[in-house]
C-alpha atoms as a PDB file:
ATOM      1  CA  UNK A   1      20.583 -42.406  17.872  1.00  0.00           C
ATOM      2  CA  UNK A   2      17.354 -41.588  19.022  1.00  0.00           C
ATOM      3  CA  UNK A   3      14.516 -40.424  16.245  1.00  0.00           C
ATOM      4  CA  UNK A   4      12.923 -37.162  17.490  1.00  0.00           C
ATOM      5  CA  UNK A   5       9.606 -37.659  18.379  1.00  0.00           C
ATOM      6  CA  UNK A   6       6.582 -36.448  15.727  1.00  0.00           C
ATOM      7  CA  UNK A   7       4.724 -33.868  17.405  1.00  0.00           C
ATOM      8  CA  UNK A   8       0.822 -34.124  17.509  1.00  0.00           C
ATOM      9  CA  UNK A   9      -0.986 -31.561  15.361  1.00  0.00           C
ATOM     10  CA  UNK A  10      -2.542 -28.699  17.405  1.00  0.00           C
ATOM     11  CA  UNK A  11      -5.648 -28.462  19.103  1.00  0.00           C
ATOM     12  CA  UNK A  12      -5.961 -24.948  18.947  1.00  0.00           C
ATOM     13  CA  UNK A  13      -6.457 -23.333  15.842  1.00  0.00           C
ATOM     14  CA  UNK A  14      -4.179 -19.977  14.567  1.00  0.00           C
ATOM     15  CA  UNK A  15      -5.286 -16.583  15.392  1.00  0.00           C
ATOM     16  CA  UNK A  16      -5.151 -13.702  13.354  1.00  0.00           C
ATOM     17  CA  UNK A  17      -2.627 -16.007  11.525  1.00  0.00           C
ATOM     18  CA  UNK A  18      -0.679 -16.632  14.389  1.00  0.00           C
ATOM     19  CA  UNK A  19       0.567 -19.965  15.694  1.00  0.00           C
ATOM     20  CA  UNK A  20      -0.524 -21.212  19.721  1.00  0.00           C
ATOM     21  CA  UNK A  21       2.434 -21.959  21.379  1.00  0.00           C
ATOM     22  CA  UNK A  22       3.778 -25.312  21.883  1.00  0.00           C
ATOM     23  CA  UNK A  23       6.003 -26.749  24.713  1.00  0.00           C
ATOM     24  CA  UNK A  24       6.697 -30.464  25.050  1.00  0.00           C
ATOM     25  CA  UNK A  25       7.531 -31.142  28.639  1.00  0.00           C
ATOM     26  CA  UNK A  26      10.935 -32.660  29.708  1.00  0.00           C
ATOM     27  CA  UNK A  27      11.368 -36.336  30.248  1.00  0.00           C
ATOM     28  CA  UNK A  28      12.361 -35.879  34.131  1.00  0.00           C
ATOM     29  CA  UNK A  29      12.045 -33.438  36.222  1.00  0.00           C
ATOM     30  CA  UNK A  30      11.523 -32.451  40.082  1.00  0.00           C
ATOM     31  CA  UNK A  31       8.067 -30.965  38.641  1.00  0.00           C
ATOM     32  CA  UNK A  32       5.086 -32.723  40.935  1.00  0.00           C
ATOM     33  CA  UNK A  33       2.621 -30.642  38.647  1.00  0.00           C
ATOM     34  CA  UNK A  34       2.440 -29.155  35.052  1.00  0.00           C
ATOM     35  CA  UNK A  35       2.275 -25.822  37.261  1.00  0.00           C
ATOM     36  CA  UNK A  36       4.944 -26.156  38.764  1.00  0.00           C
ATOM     37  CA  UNK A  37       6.698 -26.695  35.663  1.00  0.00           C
ATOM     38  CA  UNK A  38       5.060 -23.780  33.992  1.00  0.00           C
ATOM     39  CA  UNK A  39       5.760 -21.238  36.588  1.00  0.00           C
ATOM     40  CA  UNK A  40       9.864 -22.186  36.575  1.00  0.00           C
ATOM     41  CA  UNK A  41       9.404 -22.212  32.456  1.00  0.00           C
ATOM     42  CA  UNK A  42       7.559 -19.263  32.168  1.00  0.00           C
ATOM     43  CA  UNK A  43       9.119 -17.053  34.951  1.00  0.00           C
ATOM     44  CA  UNK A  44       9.123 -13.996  32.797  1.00  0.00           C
ATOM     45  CA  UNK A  45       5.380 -14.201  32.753  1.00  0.00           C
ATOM     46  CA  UNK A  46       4.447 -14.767  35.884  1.00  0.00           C
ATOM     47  CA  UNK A  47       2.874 -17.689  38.470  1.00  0.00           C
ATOM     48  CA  UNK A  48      -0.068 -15.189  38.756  1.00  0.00           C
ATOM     49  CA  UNK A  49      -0.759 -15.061  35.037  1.00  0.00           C
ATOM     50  CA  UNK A  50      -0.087 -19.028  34.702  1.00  0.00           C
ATOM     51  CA  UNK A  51      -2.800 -19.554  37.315  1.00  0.00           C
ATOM     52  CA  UNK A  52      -5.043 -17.176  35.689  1.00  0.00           C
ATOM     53  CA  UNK A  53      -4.428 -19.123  32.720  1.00  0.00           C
ATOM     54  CA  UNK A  54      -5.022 -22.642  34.149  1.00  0.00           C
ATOM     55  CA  UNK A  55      -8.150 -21.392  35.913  1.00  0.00           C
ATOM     56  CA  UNK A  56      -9.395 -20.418  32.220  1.00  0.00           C
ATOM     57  CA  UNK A  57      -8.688 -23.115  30.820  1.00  0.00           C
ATOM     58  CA  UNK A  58      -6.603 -21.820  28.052  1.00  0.00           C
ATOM     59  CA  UNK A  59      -3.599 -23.898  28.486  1.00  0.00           C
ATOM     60  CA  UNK A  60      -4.908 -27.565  26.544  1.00  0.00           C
ATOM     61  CA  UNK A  61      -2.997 -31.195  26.320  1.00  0.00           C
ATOM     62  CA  UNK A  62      -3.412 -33.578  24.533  1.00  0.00           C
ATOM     63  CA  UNK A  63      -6.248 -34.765  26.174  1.00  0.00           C
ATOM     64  CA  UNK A  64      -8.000 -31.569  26.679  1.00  0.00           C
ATOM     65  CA  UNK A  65      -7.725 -28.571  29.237  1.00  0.00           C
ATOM     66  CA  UNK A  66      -4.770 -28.733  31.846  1.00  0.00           C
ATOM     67  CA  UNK A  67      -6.361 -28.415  35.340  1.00  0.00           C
ATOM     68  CA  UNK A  68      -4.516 -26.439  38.046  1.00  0.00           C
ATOM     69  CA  UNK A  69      -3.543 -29.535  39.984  1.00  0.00           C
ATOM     70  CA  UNK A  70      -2.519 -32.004  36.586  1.00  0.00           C
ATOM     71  CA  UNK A  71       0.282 -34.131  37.582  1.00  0.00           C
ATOM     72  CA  UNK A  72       4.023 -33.681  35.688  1.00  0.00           C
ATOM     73  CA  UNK A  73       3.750 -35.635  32.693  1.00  0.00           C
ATOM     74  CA  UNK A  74       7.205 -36.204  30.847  1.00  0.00           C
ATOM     75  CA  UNK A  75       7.110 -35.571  27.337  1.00  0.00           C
ATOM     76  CA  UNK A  76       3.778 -34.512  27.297  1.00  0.00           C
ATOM     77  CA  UNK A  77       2.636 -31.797  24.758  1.00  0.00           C
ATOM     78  CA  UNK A  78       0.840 -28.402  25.772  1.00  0.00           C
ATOM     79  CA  UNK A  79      -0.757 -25.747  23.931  1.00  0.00           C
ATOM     80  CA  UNK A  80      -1.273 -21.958  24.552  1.00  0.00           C
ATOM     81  CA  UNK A  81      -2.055 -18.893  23.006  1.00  0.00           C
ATOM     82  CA  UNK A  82       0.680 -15.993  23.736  1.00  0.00           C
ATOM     83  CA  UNK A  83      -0.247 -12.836  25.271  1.00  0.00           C
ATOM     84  CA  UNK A  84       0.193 -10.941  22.306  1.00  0.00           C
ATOM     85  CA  UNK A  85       1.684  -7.223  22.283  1.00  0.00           C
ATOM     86  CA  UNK A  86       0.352  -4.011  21.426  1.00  0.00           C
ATOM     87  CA  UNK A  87       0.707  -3.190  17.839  1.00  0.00           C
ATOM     88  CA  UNK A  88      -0.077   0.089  15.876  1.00  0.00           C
ATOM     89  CA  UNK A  89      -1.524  -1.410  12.412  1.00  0.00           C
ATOM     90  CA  UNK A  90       0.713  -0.466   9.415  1.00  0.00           C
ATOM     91  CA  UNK A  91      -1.545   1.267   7.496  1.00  0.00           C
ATOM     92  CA  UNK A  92      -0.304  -0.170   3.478  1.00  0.00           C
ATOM     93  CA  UNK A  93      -1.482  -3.012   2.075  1.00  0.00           C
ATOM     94  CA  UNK A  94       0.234  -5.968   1.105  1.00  0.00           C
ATOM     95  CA  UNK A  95      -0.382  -6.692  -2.792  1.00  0.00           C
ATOM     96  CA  UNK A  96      -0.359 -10.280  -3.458  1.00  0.00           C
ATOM     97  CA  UNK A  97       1.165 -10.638  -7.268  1.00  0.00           C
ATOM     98  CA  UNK A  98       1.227 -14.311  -7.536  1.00  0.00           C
ATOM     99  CA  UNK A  99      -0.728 -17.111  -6.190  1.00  0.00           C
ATOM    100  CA  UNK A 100      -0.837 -21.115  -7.569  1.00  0.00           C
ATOM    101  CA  UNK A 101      -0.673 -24.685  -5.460  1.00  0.00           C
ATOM    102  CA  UNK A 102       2.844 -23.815  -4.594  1.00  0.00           C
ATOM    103  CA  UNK A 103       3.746 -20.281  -3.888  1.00  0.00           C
ATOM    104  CA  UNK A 104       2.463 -17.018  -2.841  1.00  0.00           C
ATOM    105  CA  UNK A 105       4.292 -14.237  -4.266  1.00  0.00           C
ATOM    106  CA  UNK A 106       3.603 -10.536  -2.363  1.00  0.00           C
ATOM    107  CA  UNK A 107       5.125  -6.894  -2.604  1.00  0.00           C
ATOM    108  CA  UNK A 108       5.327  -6.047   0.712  1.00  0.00           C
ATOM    109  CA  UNK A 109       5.266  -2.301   1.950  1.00  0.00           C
ATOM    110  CA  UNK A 110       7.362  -0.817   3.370  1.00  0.00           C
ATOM    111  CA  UNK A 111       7.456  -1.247   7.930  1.00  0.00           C
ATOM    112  CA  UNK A 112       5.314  -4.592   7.644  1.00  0.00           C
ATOM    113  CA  UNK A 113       7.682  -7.383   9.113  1.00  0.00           C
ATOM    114  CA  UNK A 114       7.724 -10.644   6.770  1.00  0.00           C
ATOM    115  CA  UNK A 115       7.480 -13.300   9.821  1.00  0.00           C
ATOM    116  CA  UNK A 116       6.515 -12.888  13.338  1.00  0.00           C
ATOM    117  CA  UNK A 117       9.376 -11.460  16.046  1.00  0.00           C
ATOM    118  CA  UNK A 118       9.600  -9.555  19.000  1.00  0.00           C
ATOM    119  CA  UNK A 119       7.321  -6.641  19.078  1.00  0.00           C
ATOM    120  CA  UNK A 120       5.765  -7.791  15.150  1.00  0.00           C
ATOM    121  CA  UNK A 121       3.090 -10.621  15.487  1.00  0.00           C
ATOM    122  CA  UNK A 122       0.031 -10.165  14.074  1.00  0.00           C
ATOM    123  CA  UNK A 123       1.278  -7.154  11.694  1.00  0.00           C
ATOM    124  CA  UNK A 124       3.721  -9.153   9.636  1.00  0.00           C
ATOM    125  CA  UNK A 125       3.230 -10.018   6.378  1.00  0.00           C
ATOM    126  CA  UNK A 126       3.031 -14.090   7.233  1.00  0.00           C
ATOM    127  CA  UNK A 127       0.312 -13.594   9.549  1.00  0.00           C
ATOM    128  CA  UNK A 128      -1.513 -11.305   7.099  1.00  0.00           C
ATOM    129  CA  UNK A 129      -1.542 -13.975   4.105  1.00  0.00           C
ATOM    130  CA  UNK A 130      -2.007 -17.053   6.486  1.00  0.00           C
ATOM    131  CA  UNK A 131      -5.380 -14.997   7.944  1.00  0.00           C
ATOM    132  CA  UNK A 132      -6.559 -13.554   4.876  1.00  0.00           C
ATOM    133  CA  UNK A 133      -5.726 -16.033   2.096  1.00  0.00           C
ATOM    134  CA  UNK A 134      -6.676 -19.543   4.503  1.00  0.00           C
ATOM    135  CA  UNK A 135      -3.560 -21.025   4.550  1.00  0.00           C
ATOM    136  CA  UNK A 136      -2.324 -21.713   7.750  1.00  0.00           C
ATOM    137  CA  UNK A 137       0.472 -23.802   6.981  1.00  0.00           C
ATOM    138  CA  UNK A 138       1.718 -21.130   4.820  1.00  0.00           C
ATOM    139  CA  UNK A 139       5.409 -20.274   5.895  1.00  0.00           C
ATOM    140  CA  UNK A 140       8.359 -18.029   3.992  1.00  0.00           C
ATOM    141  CA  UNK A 141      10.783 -19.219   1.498  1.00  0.00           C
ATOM    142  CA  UNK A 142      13.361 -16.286   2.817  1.00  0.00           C
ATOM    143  CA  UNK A 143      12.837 -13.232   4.476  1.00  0.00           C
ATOM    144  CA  UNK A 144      12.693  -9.348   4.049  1.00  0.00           C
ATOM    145  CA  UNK A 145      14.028  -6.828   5.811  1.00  0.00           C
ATOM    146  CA  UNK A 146      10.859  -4.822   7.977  1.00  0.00           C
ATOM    147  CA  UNK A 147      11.862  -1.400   6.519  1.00  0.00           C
ATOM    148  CA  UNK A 148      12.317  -2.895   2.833  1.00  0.00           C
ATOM    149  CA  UNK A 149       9.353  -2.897   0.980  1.00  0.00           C
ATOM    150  CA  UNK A 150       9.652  -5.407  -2.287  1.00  0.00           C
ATOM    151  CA  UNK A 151       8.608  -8.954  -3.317  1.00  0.00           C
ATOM    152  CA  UNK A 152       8.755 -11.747  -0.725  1.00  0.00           C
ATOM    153  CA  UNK A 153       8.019 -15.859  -1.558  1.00  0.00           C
ATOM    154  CA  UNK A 154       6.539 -18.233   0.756  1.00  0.00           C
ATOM    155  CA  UNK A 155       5.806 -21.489   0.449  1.00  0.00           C
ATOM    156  CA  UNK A 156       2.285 -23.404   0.244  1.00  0.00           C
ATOM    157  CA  UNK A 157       2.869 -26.782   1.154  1.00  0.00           C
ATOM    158  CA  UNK A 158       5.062 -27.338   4.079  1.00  0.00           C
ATOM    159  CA  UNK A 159       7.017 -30.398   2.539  1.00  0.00           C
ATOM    160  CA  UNK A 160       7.782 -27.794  -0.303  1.00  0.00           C
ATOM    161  CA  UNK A 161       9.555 -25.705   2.055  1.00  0.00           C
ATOM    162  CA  UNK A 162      13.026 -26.869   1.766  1.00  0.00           C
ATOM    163  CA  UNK A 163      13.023 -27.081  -1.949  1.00  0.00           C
ATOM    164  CA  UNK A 164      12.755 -22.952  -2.368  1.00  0.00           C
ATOM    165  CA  UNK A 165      15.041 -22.555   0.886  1.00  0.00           C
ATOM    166  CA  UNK A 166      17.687 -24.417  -0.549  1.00  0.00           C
ATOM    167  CA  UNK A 167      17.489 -22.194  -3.804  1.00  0.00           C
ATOM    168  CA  UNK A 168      18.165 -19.206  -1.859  1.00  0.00           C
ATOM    169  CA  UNK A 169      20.548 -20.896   0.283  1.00  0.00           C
ATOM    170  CA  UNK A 170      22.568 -21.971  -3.307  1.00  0.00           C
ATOM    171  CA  UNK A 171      22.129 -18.470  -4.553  1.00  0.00           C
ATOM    172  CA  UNK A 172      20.127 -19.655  -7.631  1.00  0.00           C
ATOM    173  CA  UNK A 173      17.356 -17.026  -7.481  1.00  0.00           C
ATOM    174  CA  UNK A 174      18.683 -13.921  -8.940  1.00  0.00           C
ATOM    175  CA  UNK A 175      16.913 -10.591  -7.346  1.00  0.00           C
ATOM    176  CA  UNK A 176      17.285  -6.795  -8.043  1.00  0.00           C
ATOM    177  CA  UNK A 177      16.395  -4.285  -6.244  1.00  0.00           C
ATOM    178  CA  UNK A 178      16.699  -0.495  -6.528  1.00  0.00           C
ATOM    179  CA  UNK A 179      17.417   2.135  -3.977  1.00  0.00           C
ATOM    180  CA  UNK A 180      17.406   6.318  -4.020  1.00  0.00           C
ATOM    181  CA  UNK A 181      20.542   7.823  -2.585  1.00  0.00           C
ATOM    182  CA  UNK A 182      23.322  11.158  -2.095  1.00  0.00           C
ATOM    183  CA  UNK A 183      24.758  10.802  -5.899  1.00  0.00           C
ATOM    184  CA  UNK A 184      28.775  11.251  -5.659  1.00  0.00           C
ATOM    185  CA  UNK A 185      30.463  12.131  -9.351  1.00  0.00           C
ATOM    186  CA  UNK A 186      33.350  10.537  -7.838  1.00  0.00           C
ATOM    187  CA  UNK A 187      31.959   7.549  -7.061  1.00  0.00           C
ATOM    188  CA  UNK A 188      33.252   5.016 -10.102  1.00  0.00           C
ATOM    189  CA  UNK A 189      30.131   2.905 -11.531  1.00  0.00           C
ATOM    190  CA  UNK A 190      29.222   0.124 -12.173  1.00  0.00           C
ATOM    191  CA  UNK A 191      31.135  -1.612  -9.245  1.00  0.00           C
ATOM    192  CA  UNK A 192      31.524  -4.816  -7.350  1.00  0.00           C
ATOM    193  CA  UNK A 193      31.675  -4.735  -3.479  1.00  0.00           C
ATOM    194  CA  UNK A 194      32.737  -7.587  -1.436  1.00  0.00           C
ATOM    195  CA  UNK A 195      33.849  -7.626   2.214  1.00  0.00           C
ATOM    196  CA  UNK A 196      33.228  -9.293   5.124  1.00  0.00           C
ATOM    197  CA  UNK A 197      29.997  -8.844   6.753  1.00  0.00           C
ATOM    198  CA  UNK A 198      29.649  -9.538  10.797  1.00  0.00           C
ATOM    199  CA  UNK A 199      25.969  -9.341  12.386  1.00  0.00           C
ATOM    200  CA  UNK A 200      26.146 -10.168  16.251  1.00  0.00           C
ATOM    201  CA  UNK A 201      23.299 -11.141  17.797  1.00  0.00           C
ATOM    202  CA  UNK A 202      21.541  -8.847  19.587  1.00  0.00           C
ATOM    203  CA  UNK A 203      23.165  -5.622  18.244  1.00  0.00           C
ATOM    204  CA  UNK A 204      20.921  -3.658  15.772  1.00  0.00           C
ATOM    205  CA  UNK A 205      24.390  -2.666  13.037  1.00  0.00           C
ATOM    206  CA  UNK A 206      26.784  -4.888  11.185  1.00  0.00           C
ATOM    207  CA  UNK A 207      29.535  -4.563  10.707  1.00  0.00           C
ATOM    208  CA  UNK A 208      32.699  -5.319   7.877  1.00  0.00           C
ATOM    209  CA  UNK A 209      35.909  -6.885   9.236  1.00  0.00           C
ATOM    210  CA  UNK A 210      39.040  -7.567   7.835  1.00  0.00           C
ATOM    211  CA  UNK A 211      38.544 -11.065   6.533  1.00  0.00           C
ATOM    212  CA  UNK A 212      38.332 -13.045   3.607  1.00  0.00           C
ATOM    213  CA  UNK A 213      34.492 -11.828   1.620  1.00  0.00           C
ATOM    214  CA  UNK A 214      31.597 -13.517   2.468  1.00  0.00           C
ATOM    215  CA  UNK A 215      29.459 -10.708   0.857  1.00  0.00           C
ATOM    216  CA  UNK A 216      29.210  -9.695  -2.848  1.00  0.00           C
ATOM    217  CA  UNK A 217      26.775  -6.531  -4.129  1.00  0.00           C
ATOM    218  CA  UNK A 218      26.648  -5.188  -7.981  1.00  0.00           C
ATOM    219  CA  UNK A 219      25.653  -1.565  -7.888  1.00  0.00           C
ATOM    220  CA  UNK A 220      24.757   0.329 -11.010  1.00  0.00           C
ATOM    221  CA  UNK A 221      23.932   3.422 -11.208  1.00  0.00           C
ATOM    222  CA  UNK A 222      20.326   4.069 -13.873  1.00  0.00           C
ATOM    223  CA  UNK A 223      19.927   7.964 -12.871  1.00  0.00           C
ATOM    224  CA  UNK A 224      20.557  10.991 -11.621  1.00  0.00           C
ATOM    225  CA  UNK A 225      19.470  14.393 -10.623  1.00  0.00           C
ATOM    226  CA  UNK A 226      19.333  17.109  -7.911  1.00  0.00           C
ATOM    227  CA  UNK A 227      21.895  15.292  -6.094  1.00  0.00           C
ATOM    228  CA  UNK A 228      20.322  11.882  -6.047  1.00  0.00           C
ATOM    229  CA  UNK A 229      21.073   8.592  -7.689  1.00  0.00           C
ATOM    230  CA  UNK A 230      18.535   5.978  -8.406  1.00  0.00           C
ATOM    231  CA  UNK A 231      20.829   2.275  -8.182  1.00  0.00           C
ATOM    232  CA  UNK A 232      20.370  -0.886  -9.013  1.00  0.00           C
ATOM    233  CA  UNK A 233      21.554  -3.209  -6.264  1.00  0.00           C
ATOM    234  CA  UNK A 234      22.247  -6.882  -7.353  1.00  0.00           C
ATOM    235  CA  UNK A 235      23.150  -8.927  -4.237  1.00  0.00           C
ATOM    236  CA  UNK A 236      24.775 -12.021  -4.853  1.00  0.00           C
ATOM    237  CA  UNK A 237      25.242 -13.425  -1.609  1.00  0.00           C
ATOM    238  CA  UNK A 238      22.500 -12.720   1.043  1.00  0.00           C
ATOM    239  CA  UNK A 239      23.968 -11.210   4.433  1.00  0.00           C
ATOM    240  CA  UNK A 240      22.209  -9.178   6.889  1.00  0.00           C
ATOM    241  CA  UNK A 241      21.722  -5.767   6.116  1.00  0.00           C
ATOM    242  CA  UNK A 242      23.971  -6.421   3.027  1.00  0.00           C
ATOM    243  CA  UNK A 243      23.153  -3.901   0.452  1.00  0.00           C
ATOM    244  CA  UNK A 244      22.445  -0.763   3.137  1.00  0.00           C
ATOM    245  CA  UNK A 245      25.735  -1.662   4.701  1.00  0.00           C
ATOM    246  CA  UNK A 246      27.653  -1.654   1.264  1.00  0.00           C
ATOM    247  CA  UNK A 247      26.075   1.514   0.229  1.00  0.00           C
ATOM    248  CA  UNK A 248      26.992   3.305   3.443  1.00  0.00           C
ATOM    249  CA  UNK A 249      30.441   2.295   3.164  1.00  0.00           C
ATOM    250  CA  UNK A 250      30.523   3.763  -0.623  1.00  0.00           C
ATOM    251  CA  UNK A 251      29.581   6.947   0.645  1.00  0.00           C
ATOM    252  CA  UNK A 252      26.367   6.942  -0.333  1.00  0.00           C
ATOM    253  CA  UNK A 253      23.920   5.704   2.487  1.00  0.00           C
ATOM    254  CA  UNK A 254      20.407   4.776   1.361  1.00  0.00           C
ATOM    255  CA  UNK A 255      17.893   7.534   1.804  1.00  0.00           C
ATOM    256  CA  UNK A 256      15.834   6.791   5.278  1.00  0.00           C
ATOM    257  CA  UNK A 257      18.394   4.468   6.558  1.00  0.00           C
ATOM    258  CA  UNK A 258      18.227   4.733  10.699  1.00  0.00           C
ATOM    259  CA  UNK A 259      20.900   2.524  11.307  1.00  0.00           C
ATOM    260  CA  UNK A 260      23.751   3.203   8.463  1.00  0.00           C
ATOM    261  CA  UNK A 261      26.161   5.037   8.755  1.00  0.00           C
ATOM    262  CA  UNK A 262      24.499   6.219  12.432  1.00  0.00           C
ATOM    263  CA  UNK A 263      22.211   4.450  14.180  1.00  0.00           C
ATOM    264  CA  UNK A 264      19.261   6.770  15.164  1.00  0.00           C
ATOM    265  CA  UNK A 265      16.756   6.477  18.180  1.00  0.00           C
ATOM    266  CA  UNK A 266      14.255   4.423  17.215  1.00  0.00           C
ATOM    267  CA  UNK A 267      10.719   6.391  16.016  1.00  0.00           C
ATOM    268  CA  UNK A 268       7.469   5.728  17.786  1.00  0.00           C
ATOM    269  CA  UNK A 269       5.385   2.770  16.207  1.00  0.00           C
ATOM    270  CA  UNK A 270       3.427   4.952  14.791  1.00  0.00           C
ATOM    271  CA  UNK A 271       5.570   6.876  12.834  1.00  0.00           C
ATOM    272  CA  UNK A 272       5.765   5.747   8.933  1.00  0.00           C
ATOM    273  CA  UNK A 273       7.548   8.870   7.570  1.00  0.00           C
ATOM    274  CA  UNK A 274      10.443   8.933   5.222  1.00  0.00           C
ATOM    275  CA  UNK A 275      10.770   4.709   4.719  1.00  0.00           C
ATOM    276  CA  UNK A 276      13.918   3.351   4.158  1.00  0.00           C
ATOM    277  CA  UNK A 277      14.258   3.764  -0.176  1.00  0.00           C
ATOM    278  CA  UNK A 278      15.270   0.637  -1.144  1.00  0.00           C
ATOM    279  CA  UNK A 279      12.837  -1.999  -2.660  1.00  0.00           C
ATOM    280  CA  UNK A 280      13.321  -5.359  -4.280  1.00  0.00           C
ATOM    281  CA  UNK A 281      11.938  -4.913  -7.549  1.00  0.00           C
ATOM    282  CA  UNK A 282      13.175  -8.414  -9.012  1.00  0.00           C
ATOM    283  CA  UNK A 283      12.730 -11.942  -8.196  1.00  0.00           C
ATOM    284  CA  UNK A 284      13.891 -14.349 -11.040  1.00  0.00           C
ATOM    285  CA  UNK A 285      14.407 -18.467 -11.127  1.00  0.00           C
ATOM    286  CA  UNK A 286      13.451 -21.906 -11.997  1.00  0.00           C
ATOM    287  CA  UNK A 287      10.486 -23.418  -9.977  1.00  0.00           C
ATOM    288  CA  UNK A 288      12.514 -25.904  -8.098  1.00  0.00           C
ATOM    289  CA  UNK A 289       9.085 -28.371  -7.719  1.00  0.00           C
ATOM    290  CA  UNK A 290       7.780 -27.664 -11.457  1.00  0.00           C
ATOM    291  CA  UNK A 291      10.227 -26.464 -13.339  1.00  0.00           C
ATOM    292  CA  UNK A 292       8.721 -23.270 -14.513  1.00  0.00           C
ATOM    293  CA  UNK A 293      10.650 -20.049 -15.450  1.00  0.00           C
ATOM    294  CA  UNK A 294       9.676 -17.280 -13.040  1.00  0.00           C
ATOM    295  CA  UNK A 295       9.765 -13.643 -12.805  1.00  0.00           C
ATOM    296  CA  UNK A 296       8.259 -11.605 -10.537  1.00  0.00           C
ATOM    297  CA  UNK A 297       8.143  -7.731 -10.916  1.00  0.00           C
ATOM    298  CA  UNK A 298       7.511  -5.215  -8.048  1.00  0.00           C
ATOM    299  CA  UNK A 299       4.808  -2.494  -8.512  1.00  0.00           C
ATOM    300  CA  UNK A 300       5.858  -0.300  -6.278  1.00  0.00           C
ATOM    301  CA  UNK A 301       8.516   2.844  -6.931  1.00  0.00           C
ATOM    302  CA  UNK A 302      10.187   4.867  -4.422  1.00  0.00           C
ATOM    303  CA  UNK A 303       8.963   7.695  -2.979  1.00  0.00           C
ATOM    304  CA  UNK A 304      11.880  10.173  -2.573  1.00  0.00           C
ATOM    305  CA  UNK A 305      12.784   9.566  -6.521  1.00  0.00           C
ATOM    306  CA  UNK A 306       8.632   9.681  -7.052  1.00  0.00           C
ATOM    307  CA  UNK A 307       7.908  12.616  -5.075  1.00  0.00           C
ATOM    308  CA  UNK A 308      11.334  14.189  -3.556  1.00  0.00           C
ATOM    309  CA  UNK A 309       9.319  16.773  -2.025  1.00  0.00           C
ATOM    310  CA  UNK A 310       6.803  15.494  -0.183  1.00  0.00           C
ATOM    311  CA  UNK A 311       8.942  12.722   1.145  1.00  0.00           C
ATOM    312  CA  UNK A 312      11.875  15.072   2.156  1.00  0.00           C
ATOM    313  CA  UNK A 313       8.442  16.770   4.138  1.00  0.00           C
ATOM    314  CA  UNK A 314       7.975  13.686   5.770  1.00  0.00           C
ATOM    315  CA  UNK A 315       4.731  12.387   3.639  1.00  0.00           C
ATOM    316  CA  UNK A 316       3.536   8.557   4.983  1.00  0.00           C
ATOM    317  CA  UNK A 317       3.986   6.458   2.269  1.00  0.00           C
ATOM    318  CA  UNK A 318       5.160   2.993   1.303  1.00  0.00           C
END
């Protein structure tokens, strides 16, 4: 078998926390020119905004600069920064509880993405840290839903990475997390749910099917009043959309959920009203590189158990 090839280390520095792009070019090719290559590759840009590029400059090999006329090189490596989209800021900081040689522990607010995608770049919680801490090679040990606010891990040192993956992977961190919801008297609890959970690409709801479980959620329920319960949700597996998908199927969908039971019209960017209320409040296991005990607490609380009125009137909060 062939050993993949180590890629070279970057010429171009992040911005805003944000990684240039890298493409390595193919080993054959009808390409005469890296333009020509760049214009089939990038057809959703544009040959008029690869050109602009190439006049500036701004797309660099390993040797420097890519001129408009560089011959097709196979396997070479370029660089570029992405035209990067519009974003409205999200206006709630991102509280870093935990920092050593190894991790970076945060509780994230609520409508901050944890790693760039799609329309979320530069307002994502990795590009936040990398930027503001100075540690570019800083990259997630799992990830958080945008419109769940709660602790999030990444990972320091990049050979480190797999080590605190894996322990998610094997289910060996154990995490809480509470949400505020409709509270049904008929609703038996404490109660295990497990089904199976389907998420198909490109479609914004899961889904349970008739199959064996690949999903598993303990929910508790610690109060009650004016026709609201405050759970605790203990997931044991880690499927998409897991918990809000097991509460809407109890009966009891999670207070500011726009996708369970009904998916809603998305709001406009700048709307931060009424956040989903469900935040993971618990992040417990053993340091897989030291071998410390950890426990990580959230800080935060939920609004519509905090301050039912003023989120029920639509307050911004996190």
């Amino acid at each position: 078998m062939r050993r993949k090839s180590r890629r070279p280390a970057s010429p171009l520095p992040q911005r805003n926390g944000v990684d240039p792009v890298h493409l390595r070019l193919p080993l054959e090719g009808p390409w005469e020119t890296v333009r020509a290559y760049l214009v089939e590759r990038l057809a959703a840009v544009g040959a008029q905004r690869v050109d602009t590029a190439l006049r500036g400059r701004e797309i660099v090999g390993e040797d420097g600069p890519v001129a408009p006329d560089e011959p097709f090189r196979p396997g070479g490596h370029l660089w570029f920064y992405r035209d990067l989209p519009d974003e409205v800021p999200v206006p709630f900081e991102l509280a870093v509880v935990h920092r050593d040689e190894h991790l970076v522990v945060v509780d994230k607010p609520h409508f901050l993405a944890t790693t760039p995608r799609g329309k979320h770049v530069v307002e994502t919680a990795l590009s936040r840290l990398r930027h503001g801490l100075d540690l570019p090679a800083l990259s997630p040990a799992h990830r958080l839903d945008r419109l769940t606010a709660g602790l999030a891990l990444f990972v320091v040192r990049p050979e480190e990475r797999g080590a605190y993956q894996t322990l998610f992977r094997d289910r060996l961190v154990r995490k809480e997390y509470e949400a505020v919801a409709p509270h049904d008297p008929a609703l038996g609890l404490p109660r295990t749910v497990r089904s199976h959970i389907v998420k198909e690409r490109g479609v914004i709801a899961a889904r349970e099917v008739d199959a064996p479980p690949n999903s598993e959620s303990r929910i508790d329920l610690l109060e009650r009043r004016d026709g609201l319960g405050r759970y605790r949700l203990r997931p044991l597996s880690g499927r998409t959309h897991q918990l809000r998908l097991h509460m809407s199927g109890l009966g009891v969908p999670i207070l500011g959920d726009p996708v369970y039971p009904v998916v809603l019209p998305e709001p406009a960017a700048d709307d931060f009203r009424r956040p989903l209320q469900l935040l993971a409040t618990v992040v417990e296991f053993t340091d897989p590189v030291t071998g410390r005990e950890h426990r990580f607490e959230s800080r935060r609380t939920l609004a519509a158990w905090t301050d039912p009125e003023g989120w029920a009137a639509g307050a911004e909060g996190s």
